[in-house]
C-alpha atoms as a PDB file:
ATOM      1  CA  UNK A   1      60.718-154.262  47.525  1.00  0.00           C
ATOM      2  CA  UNK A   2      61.770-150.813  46.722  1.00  0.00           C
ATOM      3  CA  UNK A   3      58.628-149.798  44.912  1.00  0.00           C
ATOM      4  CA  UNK A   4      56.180-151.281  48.603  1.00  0.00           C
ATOM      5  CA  UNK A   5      59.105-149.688  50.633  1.00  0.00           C
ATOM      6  CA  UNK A   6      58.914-146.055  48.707  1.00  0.00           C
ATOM      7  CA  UNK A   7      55.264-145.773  48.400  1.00  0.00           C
ATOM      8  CA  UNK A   8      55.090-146.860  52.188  1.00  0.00           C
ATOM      9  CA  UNK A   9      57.630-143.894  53.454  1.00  0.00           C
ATOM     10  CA  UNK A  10      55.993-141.269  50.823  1.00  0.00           C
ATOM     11  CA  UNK A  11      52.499-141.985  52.490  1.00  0.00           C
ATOM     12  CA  UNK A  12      54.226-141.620  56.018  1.00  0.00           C
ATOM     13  CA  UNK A  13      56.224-138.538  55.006  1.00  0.00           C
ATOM     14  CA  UNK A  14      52.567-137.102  53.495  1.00  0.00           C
ATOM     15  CA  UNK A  15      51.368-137.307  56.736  1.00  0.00           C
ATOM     16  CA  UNK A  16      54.493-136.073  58.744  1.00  0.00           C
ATOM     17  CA  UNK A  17      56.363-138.895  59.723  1.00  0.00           C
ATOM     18  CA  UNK A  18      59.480-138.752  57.886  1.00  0.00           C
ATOM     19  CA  UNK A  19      61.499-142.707  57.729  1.00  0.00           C
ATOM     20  CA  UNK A  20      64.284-143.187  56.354  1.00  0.00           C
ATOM     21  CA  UNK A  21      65.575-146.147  54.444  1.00  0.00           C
ATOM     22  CA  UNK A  22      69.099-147.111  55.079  1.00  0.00           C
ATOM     23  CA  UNK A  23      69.884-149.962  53.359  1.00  0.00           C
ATOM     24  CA  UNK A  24      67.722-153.042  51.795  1.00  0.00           C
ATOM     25  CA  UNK A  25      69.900-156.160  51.271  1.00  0.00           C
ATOM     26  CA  UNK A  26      67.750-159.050  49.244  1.00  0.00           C
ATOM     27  CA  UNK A  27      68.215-162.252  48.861  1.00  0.00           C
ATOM     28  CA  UNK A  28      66.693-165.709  47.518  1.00  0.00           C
ATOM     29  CA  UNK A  29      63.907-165.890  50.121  1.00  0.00           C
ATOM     30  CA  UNK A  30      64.065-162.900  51.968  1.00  0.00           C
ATOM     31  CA  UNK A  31      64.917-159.371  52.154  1.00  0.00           C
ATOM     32  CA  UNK A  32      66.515-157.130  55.122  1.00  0.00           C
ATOM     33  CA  UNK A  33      65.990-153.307  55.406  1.00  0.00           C
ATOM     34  CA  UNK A  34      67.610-150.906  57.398  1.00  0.00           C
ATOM     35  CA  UNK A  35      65.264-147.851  58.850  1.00  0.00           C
ATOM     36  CA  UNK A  36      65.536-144.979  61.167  1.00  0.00           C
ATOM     37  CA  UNK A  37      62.841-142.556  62.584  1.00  0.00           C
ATOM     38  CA  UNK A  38      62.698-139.471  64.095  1.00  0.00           C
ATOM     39  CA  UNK A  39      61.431-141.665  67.554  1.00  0.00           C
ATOM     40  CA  UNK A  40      59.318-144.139  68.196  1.00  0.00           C
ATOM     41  CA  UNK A  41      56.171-143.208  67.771  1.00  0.00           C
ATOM     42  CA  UNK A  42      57.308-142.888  63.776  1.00  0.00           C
ATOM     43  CA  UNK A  43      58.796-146.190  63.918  1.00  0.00           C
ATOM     44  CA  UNK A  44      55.297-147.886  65.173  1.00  0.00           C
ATOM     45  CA  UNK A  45      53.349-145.698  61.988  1.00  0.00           C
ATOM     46  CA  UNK A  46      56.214-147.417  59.798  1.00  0.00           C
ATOM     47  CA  UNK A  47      55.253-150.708  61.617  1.00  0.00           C
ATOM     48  CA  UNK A  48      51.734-150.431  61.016  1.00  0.00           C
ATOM     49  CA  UNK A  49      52.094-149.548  57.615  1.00  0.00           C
ATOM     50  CA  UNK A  50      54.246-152.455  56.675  1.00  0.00           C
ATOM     51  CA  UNK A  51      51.321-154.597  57.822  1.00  0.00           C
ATOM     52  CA  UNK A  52      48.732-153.038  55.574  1.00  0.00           C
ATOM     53  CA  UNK A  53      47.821-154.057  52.052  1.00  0.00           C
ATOM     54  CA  UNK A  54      50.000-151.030  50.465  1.00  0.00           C
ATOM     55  CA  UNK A  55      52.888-152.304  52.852  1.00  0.00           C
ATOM     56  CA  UNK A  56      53.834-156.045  52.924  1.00  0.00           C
ATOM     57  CA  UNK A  57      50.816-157.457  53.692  1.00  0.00           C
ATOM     58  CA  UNK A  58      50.041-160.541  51.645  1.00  0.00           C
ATOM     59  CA  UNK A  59      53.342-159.911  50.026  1.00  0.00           C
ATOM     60  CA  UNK A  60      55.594-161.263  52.007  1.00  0.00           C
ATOM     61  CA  UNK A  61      54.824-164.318  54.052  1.00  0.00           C
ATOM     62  CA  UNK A  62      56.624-163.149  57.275  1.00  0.00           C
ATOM     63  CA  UNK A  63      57.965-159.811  58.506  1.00  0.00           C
ATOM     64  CA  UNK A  64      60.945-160.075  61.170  1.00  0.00           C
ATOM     65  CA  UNK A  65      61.507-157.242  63.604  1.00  0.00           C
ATOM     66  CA  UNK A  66      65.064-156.860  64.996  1.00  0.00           C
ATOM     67  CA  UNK A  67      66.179-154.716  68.029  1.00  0.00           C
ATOM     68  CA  UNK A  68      65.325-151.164  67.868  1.00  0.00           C
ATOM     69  CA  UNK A  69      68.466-148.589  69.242  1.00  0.00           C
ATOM     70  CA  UNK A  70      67.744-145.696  70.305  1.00  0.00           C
ATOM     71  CA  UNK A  71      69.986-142.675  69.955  1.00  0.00           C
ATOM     72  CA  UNK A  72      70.297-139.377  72.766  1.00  0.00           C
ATOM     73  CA  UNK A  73      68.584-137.884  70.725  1.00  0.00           C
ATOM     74  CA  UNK A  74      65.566-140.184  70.630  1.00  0.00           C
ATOM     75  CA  UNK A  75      65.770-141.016  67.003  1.00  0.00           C
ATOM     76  CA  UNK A  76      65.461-144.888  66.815  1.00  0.00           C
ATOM     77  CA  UNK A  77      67.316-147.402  64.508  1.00  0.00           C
ATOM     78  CA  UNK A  78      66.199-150.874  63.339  1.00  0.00           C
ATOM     79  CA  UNK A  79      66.176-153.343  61.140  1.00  0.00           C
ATOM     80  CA  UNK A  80      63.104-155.324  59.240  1.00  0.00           C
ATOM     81  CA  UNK A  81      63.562-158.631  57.340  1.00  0.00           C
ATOM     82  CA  UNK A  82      61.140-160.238  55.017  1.00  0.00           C
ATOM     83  CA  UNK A  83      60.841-163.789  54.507  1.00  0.00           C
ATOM     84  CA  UNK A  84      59.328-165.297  51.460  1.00  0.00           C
ATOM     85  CA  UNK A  85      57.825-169.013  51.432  1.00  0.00           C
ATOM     86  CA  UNK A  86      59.426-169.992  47.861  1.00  0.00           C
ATOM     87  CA  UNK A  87      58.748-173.781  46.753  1.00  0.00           C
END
């Protein structure tokens, strides 16, 4: 998760839309990361890169979005889980 994850925010950052990863929290079947964003526009780049092939795309088998907060100063907060089908 941290190798998808890093390669996912270095791309972003390449590009000029610096994320930053909080936390990531992993479990059995599923993982939960903690990002923030300069605003939202960044945080809908790091969305759409999660669902690309060089994100979690046929990785993980569901991606969770929880409640974004946004700060006064327009940076925005959320977290991301990742569920994994595991027999």
């Amino acid at each position: 998760m941290r190798l998808r994850l890093r390669r996912v925010v270095d791309e972003l950052a390449g590009r000029g839309t610096p994320i930053d990863v909080d936390a990531i929290e992993c479990r059995r079947t599923q993982c939960r990361v903690a990002i923030h964003a300069r605003d939202a526009a960044g945080l809908g780049r790091f969305y759409g890169s999660l669902e690309s092939t060089d994100g979690l795309y046929g990785w993980a088998d569901n991606l969770l979005l929880g409640d974004v907060d946004t700060a006064p100063d327009g940076q925005v907060t959320t977290r991301v889980t990742a569920v994994f089908d595991r027999d």
